[in-house]
N, C-alpha and C. Protein backbone atom coordinates (compact mmCIF):
# COMPACT_ATOMS: atom_id res chain seq x y z
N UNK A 1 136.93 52.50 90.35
CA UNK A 1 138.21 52.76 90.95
C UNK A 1 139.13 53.37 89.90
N UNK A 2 139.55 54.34 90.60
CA UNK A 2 140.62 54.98 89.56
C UNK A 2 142.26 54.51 88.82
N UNK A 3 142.50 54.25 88.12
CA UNK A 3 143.76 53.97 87.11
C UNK A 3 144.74 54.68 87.46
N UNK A 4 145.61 54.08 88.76
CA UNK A 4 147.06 54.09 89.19
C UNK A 4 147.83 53.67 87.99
N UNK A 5 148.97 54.82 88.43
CA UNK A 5 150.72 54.09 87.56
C UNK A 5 151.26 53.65 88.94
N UNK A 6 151.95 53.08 88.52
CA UNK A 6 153.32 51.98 89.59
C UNK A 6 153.98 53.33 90.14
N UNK A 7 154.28 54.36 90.15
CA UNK A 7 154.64 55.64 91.09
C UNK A 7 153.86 56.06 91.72
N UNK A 8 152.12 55.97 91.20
CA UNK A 8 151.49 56.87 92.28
C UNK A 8 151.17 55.67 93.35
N UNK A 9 151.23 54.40 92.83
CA UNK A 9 151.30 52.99 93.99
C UNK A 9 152.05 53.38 94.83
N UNK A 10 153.25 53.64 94.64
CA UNK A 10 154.69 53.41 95.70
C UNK A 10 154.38 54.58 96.31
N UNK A 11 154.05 55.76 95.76
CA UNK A 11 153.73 56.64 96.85
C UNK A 11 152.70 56.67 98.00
N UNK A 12 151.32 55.62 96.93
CA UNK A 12 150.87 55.69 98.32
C UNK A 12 151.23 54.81 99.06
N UNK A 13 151.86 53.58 99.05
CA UNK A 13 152.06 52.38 99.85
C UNK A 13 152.74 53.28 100.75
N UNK A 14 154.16 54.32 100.79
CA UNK A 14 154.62 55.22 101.44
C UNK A 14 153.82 55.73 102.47
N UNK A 15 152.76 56.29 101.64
CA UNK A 15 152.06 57.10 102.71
C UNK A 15 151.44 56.27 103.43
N UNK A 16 150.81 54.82 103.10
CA UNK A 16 150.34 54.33 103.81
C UNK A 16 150.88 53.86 104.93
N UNK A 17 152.56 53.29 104.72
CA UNK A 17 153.58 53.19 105.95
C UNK A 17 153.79 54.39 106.86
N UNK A 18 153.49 55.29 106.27
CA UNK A 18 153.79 56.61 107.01
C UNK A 18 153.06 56.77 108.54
N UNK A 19 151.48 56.60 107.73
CA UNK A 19 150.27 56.51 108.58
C UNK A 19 150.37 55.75 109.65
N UNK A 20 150.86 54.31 109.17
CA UNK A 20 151.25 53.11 110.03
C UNK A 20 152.10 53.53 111.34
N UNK A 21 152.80 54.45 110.70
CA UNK A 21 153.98 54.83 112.39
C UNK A 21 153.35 55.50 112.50
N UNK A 22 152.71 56.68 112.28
CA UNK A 22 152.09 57.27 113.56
C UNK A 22 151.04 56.64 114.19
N UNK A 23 150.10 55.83 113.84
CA UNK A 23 149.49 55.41 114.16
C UNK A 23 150.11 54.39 114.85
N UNK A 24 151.43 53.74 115.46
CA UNK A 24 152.04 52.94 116.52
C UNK A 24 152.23 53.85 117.23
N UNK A 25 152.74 55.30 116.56
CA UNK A 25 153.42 56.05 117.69
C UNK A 25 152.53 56.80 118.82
N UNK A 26 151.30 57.09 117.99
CA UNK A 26 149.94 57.43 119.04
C UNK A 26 149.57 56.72 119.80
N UNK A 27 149.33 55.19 119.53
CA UNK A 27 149.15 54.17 120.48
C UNK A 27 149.62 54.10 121.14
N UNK A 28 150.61 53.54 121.24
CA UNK A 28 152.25 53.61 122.18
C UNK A 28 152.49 55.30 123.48
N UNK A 29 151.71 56.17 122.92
CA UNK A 29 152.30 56.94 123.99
C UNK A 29 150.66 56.98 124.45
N UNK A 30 149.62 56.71 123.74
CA UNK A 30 148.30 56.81 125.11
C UNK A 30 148.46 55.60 125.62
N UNK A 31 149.24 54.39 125.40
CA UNK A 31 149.02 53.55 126.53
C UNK A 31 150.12 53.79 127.52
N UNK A 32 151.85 54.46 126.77
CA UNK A 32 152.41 55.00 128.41
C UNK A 32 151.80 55.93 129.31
N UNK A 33 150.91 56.48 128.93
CA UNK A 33 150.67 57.38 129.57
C UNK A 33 149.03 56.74 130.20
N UNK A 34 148.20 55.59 130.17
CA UNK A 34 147.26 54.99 130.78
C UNK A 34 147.99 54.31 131.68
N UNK A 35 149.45 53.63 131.31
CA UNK A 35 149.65 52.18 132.43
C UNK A 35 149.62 52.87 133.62
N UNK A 36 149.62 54.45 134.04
CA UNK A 36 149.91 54.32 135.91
C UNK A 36 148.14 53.83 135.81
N UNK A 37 147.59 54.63 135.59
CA UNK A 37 146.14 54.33 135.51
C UNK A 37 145.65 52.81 135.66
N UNK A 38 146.49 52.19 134.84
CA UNK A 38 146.01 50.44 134.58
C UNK A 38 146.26 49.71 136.15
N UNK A 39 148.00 50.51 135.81
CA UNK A 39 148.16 49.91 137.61
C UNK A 39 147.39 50.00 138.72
N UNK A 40 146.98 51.34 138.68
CA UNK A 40 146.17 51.69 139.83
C UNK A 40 144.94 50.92 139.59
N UNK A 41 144.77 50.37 138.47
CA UNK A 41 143.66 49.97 138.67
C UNK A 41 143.04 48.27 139.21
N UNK A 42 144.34 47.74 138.48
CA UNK A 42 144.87 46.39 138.89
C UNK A 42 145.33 46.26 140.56
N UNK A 43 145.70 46.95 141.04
CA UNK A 43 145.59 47.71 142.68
C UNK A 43 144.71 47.21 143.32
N UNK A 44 143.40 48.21 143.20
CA UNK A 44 142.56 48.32 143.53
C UNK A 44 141.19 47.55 143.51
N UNK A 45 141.32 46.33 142.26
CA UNK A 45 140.50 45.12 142.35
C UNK A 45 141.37 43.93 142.65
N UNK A 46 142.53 43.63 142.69
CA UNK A 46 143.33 42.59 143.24
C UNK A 46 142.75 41.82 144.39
N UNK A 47 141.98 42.28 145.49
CA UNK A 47 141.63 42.10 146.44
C UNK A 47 139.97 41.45 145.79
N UNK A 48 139.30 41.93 145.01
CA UNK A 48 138.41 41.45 144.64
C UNK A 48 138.84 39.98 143.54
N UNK A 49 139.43 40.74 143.04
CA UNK A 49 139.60 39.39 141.96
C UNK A 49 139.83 38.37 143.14
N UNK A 50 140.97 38.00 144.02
CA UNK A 50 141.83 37.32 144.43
C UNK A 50 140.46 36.54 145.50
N UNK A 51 139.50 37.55 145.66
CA UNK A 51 138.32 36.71 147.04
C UNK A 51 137.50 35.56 145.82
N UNK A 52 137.40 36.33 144.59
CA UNK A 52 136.54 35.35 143.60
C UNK A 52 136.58 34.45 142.63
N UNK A 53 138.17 34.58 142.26
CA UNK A 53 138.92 33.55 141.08
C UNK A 53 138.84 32.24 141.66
N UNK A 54 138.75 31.71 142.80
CA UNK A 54 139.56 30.69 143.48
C UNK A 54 138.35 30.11 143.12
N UNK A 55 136.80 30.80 143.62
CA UNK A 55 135.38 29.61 143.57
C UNK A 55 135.26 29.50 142.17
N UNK A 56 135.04 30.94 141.23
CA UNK A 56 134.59 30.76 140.04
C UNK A 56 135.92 29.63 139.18
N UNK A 57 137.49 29.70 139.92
CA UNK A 57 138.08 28.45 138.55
C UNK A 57 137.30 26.87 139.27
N UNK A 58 137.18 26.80 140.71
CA UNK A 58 136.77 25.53 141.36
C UNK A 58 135.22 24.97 140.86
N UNK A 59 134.86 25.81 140.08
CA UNK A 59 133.12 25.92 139.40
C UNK A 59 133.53 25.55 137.56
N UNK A 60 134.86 26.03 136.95
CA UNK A 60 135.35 26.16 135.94
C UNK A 60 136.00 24.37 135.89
N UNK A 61 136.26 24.33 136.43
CA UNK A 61 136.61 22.60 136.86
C UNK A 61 136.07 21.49 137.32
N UNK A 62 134.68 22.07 138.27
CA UNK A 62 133.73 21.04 138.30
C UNK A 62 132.87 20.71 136.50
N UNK A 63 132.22 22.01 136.21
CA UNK A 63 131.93 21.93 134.67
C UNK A 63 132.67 21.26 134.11
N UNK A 64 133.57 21.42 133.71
CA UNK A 64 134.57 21.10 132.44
C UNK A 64 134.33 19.43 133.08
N UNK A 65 134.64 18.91 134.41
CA UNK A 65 134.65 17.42 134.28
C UNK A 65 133.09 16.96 134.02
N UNK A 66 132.28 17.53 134.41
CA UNK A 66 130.75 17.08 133.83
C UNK A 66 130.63 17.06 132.27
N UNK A 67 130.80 18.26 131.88
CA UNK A 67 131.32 17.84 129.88
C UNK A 67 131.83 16.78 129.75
N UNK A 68 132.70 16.85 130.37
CA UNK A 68 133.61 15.78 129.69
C UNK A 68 133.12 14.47 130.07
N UNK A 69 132.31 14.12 131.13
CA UNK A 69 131.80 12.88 131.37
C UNK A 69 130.47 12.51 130.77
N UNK A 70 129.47 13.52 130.68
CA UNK A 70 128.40 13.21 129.69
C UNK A 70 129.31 12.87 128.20
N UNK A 71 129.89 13.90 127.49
CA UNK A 71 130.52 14.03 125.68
C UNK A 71 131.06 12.70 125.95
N UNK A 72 131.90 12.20 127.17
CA UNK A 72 132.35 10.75 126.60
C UNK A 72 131.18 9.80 126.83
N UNK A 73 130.06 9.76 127.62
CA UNK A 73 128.92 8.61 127.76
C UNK A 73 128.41 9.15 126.25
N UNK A 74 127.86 10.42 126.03
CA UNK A 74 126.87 10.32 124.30
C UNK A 74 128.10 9.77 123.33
N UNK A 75 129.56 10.08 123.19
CA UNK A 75 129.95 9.45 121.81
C UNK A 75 129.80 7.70 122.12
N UNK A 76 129.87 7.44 123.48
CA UNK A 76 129.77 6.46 123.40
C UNK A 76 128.14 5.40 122.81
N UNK A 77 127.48 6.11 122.60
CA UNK A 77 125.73 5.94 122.39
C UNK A 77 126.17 5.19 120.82
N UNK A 78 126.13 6.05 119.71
CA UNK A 78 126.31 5.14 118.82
C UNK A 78 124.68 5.03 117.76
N UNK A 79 123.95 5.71 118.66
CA UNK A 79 122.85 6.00 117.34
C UNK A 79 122.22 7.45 118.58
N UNK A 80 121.03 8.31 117.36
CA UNK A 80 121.04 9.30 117.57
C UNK A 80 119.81 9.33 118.68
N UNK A 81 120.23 10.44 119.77
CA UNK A 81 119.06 10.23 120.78
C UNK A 81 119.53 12.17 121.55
N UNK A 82 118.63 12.09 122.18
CA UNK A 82 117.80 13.55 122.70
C UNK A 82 117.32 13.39 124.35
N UNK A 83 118.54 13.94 125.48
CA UNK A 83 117.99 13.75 126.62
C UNK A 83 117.56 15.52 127.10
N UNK A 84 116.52 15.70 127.33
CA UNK A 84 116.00 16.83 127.82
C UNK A 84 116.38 16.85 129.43
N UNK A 85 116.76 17.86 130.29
CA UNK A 85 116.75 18.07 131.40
C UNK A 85 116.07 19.31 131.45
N UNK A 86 116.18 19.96 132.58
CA UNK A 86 115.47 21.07 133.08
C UNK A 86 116.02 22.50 132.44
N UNK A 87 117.56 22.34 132.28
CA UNK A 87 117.85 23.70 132.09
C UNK A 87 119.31 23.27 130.68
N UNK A 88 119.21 21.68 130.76
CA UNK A 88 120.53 21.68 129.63
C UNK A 88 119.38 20.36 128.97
N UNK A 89 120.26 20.41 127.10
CA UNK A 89 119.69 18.97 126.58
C UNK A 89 120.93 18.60 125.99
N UNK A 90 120.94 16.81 126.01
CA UNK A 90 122.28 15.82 126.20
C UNK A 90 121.86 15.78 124.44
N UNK A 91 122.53 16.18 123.59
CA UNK A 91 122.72 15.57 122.35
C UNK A 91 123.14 14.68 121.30
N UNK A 92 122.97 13.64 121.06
CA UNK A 92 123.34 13.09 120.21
C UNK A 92 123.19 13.11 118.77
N UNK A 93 123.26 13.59 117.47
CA UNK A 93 122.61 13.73 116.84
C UNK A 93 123.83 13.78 115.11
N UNK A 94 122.46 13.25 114.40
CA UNK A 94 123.54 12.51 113.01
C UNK A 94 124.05 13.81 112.04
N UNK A 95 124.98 14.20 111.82
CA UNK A 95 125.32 15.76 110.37
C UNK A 95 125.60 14.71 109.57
N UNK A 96 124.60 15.48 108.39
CA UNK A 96 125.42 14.95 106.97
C UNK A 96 126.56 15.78 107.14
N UNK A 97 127.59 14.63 106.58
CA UNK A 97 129.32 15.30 105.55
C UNK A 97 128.69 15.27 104.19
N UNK A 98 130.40 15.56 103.77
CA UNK A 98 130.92 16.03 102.32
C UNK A 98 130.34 14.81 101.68
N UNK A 99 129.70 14.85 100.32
CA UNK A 99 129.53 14.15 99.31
C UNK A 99 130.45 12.97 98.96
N UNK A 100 130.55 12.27 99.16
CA UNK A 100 131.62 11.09 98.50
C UNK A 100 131.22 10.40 97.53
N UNK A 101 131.63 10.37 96.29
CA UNK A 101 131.51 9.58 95.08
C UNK A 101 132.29 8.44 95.13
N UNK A 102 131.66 7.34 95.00
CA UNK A 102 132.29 5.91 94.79
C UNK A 102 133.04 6.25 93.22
N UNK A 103 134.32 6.20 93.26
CA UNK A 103 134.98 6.18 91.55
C UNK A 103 134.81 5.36 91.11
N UNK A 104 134.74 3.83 91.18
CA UNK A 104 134.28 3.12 90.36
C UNK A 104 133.20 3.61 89.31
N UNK A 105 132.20 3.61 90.59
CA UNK A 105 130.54 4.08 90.02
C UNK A 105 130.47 4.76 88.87
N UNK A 106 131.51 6.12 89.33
CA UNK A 106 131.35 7.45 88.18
C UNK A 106 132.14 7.11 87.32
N UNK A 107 133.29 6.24 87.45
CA UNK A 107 133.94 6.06 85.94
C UNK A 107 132.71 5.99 85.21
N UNK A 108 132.78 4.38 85.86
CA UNK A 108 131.32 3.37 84.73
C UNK A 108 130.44 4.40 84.30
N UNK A 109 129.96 5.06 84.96
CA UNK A 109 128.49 6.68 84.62
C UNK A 109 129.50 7.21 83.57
N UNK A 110 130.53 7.81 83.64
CA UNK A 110 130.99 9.18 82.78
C UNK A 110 131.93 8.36 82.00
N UNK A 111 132.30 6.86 81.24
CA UNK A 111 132.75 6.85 80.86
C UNK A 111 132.75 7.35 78.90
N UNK A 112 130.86 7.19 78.57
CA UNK A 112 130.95 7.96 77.51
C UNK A 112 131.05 9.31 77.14
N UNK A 113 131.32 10.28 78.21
CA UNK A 113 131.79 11.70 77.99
C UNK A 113 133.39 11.94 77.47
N UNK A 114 133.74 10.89 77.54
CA UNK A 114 135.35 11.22 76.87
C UNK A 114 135.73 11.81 77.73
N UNK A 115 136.70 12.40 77.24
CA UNK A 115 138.27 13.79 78.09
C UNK A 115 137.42 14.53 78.92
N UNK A 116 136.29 14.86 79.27
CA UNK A 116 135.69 15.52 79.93
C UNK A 116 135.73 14.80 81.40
N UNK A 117 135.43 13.45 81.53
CA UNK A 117 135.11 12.94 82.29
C UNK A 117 136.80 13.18 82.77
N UNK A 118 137.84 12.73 82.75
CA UNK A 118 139.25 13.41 83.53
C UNK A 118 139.22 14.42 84.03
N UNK A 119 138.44 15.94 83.43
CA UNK A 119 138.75 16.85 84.08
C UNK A 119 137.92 16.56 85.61
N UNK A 120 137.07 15.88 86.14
CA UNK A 120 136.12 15.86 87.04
C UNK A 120 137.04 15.02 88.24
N UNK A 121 138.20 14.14 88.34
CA UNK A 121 139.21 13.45 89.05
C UNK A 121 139.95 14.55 89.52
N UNK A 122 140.20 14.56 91.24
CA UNK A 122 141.63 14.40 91.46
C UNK A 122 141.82 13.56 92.33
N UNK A 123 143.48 13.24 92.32
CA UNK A 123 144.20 12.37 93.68
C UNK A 123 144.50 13.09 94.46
N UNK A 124 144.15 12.09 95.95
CA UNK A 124 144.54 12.20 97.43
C UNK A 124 145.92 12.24 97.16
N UNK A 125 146.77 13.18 97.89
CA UNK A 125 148.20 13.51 97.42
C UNK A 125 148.72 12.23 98.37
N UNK A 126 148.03 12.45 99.69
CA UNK A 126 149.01 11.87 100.81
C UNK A 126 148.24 9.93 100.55
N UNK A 127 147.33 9.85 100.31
CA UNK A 127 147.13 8.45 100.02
C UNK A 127 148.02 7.80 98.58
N UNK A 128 147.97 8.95 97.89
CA UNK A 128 148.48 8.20 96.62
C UNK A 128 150.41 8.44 96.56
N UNK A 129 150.44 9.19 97.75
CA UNK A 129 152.15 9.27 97.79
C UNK A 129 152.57 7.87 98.63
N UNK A 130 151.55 7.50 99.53
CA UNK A 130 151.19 6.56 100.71
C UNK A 130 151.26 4.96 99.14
N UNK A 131 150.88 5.28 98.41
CA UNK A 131 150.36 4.09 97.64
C UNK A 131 152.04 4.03 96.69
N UNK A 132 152.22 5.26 95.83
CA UNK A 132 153.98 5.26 94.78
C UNK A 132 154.59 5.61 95.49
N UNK A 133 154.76 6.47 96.64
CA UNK A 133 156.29 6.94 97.63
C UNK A 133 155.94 8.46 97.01
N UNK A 134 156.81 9.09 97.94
CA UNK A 134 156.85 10.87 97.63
C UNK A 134 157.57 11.08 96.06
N UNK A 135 158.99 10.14 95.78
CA UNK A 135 159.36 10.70 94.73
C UNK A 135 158.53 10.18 93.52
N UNK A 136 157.84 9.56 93.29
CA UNK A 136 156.98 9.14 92.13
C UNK A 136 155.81 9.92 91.83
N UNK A 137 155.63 10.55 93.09
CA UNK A 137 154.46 11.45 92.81
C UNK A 137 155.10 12.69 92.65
N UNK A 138 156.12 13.42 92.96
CA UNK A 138 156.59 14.50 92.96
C UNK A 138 156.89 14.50 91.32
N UNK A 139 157.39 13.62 90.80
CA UNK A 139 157.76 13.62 89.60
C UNK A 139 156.60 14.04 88.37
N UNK A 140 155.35 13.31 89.05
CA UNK A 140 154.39 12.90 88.19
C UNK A 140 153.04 14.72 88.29
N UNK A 141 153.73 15.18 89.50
CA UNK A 141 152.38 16.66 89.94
C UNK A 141 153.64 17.78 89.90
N UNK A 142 152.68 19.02 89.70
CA UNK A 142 152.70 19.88 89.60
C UNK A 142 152.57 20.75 90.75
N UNK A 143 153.08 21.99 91.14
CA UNK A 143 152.49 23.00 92.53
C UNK A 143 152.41 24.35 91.30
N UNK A 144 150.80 24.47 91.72
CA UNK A 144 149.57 25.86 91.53
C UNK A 144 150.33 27.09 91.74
N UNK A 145 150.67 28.15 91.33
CA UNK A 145 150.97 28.83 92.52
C UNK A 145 149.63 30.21 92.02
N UNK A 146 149.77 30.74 92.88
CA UNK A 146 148.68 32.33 92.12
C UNK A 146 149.35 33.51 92.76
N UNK A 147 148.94 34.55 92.57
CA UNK A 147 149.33 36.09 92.70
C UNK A 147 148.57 36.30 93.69
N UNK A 148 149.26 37.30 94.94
CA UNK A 148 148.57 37.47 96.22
C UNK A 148 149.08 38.92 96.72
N UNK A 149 147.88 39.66 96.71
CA UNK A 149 148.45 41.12 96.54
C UNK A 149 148.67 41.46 98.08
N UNK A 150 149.15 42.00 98.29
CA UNK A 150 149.63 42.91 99.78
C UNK A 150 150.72 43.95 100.44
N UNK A 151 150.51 44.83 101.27
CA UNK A 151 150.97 45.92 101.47
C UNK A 151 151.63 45.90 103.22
N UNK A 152 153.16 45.97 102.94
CA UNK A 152 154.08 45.52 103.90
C UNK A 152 154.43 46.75 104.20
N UNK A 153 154.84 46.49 105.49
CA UNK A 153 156.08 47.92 105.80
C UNK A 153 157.16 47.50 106.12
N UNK A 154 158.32 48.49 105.83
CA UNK A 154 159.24 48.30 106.13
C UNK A 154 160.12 48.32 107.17
């Protein structure tokens, strides 16, 4: 990639805003100039939509209460099991999560690494604000911040 100065940046960010309006302003006039089209077209299946929305949401609502009545019988199961039917299968089934380290444990493990072993800790903000209050911890942490590049218009 080639080695910009801070002028030939601003010029192009320019041009790049430039681009930006026409490129609204092209949009903007092929869709005034589609909506009679859209209308007419919304017209002309209204009558279709309007004969078929009514079964397909009354089909959209029988489903949704069958989900919802199997998902609440399997969470209710409680160990892992597998019902096969003909064309659906009822799942229950175990995901490993995230790793959790007992701290005790790893102190006791890493306590002969010295200062090393600190860098490997952090605190739960909201448990340990939950444990000293917000201002004890506010006092005691820091906020990260980093550099985040991006290109606005005006």
């Amino acid at each position: 990639m080639a080695k910009l100065t801070q002028a030939e940046v601003r010029a192009k960010a320019d041009e790049y805003a430039a681009l930006s309006k026409k490129i609204e302003k092209s949009e903007a006039a092929r869709d005034a100039e589609m909506q009679p089209f859209v209308e007419k077209h919304q017209r002309a299946i209204k009558g279709i939509v309007d004969h078929h929305e009514p079964r397909i949401q009354k089909m959209r609502d029988q489903r949704d209460a069958l989900q919802t009545e199997v998902l609440g019988w399997l969470n209710g199961v409680g160990k892992p099991l597998v019902l096969e039917g003909e064309n659906a299968t009822a799942v229950v089934e175990s995901k490993p999560g995230s790793r959790v380290i007992d701290v005790q444990k790893f102190l006791k493990k890493a306590k002969d690494k010295g200062s090393a072993m600190w860098e490997c800790l952090s605190v739960a903000v909201a448990k340990a604000e939950k444990l000293l209050g917000e201002k004890t911890i506010s006092e005691i942490s820091r906020k990260d911040s980093k550099l985040v590049a991006s290109l606005k218009l005006k």
